[in-house]
N, C-alpha and C. Protein backbone atom coordinates (compact mmCIF):
# COMPACT_ATOMS: atom_id res chain seq x y z
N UNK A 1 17.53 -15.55 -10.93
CA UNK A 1 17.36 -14.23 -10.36
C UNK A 1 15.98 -13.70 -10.71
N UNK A 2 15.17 -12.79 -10.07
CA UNK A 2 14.15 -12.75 -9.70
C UNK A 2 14.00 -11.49 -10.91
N UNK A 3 12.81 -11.48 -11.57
CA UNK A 3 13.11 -10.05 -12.27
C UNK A 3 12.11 -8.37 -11.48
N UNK A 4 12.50 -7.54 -11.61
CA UNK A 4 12.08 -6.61 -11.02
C UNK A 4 10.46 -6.38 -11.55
N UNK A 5 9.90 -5.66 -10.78
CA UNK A 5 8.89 -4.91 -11.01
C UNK A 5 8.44 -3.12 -11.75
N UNK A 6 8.19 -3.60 -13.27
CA UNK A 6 8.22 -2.33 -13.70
C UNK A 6 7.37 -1.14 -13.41
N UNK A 7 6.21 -1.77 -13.46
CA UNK A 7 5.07 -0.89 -13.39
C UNK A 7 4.31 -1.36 -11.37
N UNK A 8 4.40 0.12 -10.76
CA UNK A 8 3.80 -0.61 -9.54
C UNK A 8 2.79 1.16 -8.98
N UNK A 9 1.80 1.16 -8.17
CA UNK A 9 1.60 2.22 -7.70
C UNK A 9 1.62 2.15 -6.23
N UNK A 10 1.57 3.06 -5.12
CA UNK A 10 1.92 3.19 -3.75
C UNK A 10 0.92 1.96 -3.20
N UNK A 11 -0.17 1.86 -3.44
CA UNK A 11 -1.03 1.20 -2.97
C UNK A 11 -0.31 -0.48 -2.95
N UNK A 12 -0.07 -0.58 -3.70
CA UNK A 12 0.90 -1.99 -4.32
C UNK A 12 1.87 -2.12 -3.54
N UNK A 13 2.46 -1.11 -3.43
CA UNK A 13 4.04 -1.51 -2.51
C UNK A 13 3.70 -1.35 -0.92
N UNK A 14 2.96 -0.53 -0.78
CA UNK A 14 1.84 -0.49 0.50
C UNK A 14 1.50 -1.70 1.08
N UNK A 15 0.81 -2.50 0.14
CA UNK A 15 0.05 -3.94 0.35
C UNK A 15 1.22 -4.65 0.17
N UNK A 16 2.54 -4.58 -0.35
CA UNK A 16 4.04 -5.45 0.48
C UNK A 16 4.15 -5.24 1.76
N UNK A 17 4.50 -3.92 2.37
CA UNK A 17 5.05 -3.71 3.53
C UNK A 17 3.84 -4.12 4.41
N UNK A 18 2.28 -4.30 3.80
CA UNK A 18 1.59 -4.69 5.05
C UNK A 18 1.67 -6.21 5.42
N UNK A 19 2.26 -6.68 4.50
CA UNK A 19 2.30 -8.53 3.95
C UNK A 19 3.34 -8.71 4.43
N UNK A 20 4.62 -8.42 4.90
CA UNK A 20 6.23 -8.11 5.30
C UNK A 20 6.05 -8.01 6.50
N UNK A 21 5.18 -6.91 6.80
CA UNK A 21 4.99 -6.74 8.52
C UNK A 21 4.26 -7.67 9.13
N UNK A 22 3.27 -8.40 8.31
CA UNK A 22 1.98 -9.55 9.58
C UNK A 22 3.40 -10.53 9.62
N UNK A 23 4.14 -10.77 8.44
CA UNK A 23 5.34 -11.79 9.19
C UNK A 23 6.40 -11.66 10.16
N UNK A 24 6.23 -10.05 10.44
CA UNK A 24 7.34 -9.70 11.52
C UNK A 24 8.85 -9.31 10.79
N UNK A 25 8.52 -8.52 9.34
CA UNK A 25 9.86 -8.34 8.97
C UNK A 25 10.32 -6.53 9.41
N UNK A 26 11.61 -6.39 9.82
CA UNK A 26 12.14 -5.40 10.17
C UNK A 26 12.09 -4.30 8.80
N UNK A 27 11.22 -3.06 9.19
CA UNK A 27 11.19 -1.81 8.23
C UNK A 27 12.11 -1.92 6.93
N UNK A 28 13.80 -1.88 8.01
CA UNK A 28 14.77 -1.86 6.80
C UNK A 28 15.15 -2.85 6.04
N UNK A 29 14.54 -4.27 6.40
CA UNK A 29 14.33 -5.47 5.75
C UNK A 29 13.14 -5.37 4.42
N UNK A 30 12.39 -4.77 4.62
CA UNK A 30 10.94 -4.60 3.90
C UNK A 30 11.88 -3.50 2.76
N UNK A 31 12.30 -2.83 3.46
CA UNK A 31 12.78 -1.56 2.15
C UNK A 31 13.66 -2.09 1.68
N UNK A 32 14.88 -2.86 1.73
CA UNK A 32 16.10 -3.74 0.96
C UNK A 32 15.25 -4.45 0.10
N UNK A 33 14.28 -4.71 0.81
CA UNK A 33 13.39 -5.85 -0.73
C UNK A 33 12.39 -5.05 -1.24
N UNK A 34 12.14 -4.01 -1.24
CA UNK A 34 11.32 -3.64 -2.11
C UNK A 34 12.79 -2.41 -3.23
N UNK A 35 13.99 -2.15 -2.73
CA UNK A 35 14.04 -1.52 -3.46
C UNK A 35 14.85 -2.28 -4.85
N UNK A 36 15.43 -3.59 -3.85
CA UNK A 36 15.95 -4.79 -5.05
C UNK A 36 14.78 -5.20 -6.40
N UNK A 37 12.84 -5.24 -5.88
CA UNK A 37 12.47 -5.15 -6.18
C UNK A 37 11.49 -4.51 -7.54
N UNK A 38 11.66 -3.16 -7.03
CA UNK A 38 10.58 -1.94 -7.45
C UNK A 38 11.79 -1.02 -8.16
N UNK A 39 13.36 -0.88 -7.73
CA UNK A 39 13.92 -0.25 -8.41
C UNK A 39 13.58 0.94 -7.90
N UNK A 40 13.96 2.07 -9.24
CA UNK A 40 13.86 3.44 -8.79
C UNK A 40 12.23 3.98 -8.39
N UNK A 41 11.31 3.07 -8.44
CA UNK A 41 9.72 3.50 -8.47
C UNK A 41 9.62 3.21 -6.75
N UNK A 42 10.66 2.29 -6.22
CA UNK A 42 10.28 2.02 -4.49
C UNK A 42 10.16 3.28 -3.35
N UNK A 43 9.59 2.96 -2.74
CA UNK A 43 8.77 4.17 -1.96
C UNK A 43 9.78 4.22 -1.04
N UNK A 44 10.15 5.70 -0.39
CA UNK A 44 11.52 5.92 0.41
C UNK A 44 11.57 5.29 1.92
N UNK A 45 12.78 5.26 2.20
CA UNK A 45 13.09 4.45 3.45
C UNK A 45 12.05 4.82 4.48
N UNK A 46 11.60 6.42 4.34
CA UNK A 46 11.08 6.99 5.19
C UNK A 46 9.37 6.43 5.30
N UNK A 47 9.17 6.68 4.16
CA UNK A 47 7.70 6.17 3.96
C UNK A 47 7.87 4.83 4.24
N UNK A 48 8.63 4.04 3.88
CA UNK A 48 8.54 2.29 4.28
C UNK A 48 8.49 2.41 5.90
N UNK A 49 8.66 3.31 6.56
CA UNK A 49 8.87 2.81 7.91
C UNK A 49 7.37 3.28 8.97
N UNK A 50 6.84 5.00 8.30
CA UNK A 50 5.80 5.40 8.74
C UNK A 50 4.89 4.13 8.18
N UNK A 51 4.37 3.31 7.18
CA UNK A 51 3.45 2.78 7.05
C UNK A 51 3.97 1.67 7.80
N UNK A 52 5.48 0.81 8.11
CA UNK A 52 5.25 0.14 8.79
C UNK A 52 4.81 0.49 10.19
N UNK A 53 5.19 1.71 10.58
CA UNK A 53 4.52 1.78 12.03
C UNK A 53 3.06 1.78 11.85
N UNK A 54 2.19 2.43 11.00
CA UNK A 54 0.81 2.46 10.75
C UNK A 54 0.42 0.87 10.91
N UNK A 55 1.21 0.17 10.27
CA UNK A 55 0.36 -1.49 9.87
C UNK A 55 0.62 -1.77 11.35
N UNK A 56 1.97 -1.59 12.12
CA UNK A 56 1.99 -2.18 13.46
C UNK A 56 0.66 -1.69 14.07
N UNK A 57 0.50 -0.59 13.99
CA UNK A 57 -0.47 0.14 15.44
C UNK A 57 -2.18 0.19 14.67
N UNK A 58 -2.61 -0.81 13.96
CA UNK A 58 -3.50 -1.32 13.82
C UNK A 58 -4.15 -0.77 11.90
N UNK A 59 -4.01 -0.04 11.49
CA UNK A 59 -3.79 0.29 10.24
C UNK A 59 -4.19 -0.48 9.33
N UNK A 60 -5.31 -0.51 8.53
CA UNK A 60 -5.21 -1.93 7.65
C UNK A 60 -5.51 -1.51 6.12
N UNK A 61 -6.23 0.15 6.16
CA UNK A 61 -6.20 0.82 4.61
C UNK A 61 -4.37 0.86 4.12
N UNK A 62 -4.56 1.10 2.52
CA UNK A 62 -3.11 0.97 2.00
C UNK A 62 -3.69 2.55 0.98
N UNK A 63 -5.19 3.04 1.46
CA UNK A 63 -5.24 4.20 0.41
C UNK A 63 -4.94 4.98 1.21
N UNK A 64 -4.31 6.49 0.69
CA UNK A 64 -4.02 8.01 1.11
C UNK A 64 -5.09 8.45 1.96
N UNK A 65 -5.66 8.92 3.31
CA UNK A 65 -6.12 9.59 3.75
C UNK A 65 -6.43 11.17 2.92
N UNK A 66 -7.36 11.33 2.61
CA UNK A 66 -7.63 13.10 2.02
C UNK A 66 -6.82 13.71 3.27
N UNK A 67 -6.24 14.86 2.80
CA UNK A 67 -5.64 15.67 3.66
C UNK A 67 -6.37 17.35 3.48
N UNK A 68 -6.57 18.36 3.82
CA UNK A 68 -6.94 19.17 3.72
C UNK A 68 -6.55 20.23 2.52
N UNK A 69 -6.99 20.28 2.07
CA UNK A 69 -6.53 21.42 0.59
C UNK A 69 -6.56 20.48 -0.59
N UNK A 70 -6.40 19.38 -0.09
CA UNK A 70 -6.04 18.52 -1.30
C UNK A 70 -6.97 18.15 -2.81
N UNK A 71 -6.97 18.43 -3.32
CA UNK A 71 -7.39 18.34 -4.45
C UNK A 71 -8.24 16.76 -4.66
N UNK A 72 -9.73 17.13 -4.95
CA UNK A 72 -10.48 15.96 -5.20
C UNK A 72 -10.65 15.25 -6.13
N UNK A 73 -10.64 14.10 -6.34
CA UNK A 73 -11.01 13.26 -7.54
C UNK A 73 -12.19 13.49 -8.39
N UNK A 74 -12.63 13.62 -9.65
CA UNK A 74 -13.57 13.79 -9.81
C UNK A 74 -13.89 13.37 -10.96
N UNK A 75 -14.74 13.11 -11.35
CA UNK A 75 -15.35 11.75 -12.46
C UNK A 75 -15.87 12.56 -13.33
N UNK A 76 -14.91 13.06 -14.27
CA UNK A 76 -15.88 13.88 -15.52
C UNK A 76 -16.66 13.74 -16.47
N UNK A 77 -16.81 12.12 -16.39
CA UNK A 77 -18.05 11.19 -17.41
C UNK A 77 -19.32 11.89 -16.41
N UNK A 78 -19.00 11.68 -15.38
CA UNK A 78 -20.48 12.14 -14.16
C UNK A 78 -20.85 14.02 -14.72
N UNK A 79 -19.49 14.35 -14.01
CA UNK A 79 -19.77 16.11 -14.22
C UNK A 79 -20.53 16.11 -15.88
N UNK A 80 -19.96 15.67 -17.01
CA UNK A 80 -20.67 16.11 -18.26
C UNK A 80 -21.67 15.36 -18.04
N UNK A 81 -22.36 14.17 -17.48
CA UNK A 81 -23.87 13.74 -17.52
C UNK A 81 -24.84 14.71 -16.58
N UNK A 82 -24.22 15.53 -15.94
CA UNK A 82 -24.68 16.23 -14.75
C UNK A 82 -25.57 17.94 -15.76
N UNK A 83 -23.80 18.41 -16.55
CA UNK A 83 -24.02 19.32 -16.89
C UNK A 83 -25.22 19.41 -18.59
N UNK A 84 -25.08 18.14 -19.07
CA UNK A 84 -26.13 18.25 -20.00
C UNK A 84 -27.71 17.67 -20.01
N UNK A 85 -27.69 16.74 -18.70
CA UNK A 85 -29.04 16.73 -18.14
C UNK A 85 -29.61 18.29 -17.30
N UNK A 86 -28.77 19.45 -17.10
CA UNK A 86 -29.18 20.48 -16.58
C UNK A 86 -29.69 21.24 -17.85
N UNK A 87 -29.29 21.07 -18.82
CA UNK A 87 -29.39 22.03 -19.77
C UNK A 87 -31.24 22.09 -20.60
């Protein structure tokens, strides 16, 4: 028996369902194995099926699109080299 996957992030289970789909596996096929898989960390039926439609209809990123309001990443090794070369 296969052992599960403890540690995984969206991007990861993302890059399953895009690997599941170039073989032609059915949404709710992809989500039965990822949740036998991934356990309680597997991404919901719902999301398994929007990214499989994304990978169908040409789709090939597995990162989040920025959405509006959303809060930016930001590299605070940079911001403090920023703020004490100003000083």
């Amino acid at each position: 028996m296969a052992a599960t996957i403890e540690a995984s992030n969206r991007e990861e289970q993302r890059s399953f369902i895009r690997f599941l789909r170039s073989e032609v596996v059915k949404p709710i096929e992809i989500h039965r194995r990822m949740k036998f898989q991934y356990s309680d960390a597997c991404l919901s039926q719902q999301q398994v099926y929007e990214w499989s439609s994304k990978f169908a209809n040409g789709v090939t990123s597995v990162e989040d699109f920025p959405r509006p309001g959303q809060a930016q990443r930001v590299n605070i090794a940079a911001v403090e080299a920023m703020v004490i070369e100003n000083r």
